[in-house]
Protein backbone atom coordinates (compact mmCIF):
# COMPACT_ATOMS: atom_id res chain seq x y z
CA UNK A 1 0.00 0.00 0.00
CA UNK A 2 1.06 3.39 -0.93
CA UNK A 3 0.13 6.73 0.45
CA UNK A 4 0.29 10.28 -0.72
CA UNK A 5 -0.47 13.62 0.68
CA UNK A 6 -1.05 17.16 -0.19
CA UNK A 7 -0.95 20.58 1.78
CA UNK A 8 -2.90 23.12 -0.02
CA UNK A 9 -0.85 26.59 -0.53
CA UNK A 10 -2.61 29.34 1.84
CA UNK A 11 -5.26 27.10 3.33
CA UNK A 12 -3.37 24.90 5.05
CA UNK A 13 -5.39 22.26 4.89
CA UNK A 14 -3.80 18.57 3.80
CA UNK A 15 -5.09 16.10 1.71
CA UNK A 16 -4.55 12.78 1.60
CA UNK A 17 -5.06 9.49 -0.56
CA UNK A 18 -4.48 6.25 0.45
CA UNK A 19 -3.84 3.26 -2.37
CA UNK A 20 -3.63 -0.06 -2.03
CA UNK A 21 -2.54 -2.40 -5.06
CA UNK A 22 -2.19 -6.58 -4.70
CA UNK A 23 -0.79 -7.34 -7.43
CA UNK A 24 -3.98 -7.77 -9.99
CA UNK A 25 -5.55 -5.00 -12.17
CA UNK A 26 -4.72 -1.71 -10.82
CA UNK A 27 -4.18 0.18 -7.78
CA UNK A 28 -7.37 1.06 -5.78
CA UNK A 29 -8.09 4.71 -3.65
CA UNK A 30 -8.47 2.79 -0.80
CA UNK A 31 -9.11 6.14 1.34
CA UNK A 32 -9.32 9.68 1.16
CA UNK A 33 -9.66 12.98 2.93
CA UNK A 34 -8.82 16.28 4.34
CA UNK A 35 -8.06 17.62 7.19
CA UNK A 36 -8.59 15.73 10.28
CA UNK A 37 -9.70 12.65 7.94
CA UNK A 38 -5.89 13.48 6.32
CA UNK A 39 -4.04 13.68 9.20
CA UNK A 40 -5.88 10.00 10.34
CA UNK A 41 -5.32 8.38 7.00
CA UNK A 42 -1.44 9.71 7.72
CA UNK A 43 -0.78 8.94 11.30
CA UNK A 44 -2.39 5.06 9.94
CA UNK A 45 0.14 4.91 7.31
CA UNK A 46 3.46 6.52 9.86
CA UNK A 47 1.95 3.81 12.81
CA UNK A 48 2.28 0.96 10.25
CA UNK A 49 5.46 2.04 8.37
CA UNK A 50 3.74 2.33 4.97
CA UNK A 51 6.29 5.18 2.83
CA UNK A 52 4.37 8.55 2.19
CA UNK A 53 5.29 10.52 -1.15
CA UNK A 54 4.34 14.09 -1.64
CA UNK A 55 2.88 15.18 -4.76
CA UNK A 56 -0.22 17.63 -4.40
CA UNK A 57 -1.41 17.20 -8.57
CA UNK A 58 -1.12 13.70 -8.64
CA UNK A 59 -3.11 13.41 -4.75
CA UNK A 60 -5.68 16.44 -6.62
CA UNK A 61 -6.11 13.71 -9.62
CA UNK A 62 -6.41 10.53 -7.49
CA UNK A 63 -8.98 12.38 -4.85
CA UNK A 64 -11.70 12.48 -7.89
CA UNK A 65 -11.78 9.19 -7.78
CA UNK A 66 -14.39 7.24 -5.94
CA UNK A 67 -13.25 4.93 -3.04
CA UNK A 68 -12.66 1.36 -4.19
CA UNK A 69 -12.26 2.60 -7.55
CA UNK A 70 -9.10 1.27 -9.67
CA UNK A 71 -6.77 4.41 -10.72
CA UNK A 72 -7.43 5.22 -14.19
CA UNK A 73 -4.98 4.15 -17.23
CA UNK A 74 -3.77 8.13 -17.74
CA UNK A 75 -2.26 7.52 -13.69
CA UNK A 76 -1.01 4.19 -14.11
CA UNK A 77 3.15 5.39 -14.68
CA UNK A 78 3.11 8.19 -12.16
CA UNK A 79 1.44 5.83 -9.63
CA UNK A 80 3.77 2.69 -10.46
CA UNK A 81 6.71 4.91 -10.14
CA UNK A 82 5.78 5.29 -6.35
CA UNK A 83 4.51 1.83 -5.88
CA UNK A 84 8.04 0.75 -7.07
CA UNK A 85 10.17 3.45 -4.42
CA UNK A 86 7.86 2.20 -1.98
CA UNK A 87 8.24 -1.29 -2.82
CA UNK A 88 12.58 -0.71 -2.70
CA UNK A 89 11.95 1.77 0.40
CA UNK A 90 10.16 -1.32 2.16
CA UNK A 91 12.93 -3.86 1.61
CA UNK A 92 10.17 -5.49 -0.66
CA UNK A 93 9.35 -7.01 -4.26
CA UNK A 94 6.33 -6.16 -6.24
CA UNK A 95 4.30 -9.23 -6.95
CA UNK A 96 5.76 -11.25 -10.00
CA UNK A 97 4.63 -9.99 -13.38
CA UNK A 98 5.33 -11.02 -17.39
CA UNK A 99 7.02 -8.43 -19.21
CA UNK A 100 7.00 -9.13 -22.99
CA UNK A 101 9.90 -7.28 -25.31
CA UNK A 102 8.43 -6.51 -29.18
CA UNK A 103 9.27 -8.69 -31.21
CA UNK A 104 12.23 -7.77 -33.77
CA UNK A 105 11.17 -6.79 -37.33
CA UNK A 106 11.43 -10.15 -40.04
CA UNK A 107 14.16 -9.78 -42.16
């Protein structure tokens, strides 16, 4: 599971979005909120030593969608990038997965 957060300038209210992702289809917004709900989904994540990343447009992007939701395609590289620092952060490997290379041209 990977969590990210977001201060808002001038407000200084936080936002934050919780993912979780298993290994099959893509990650899911497993929780989300501001303020008080923020700082909750945040003190879970310190209290069970899941890595927080900071990025308040991709947190803005993931907190349109609905809880239980899979991320969208568009979010699926900025999301794995932080799944994977989390997953090396962590000590951890990334469930296994088939990568196929193209195929080189027929001569």
């Amino acid at each position: 599971m990977a969590r990210k957060r977001e201060t808002n300038e001038g407000s200084g209210r936080q936002n934050a979005v919780a993912l979780h992702y298993d290994g099959r289809g893509a990650p899911r917004v497993t929780a989300k909120g501001q303020g008080i709900i923020a700082e909750q989904i945040l003190a879970l994540a310190r209290e069970h030593r899941i890595p927080l990343h900071e990025d308040p447009a991709l947190v803005a992007m993931l907190a349109r969608i609905e809880l239980n939701e899979e991320i969208p395609p568009a979010l699926y590289v900025a999301v794995a990038r932080i799944i994977a620092f989390a997953y090396q952060l962590s000590g951890k490997t990334p469930p296994a997965a088939v990568v196929a290379a193209p195929k080189p041209p027929a001569e």
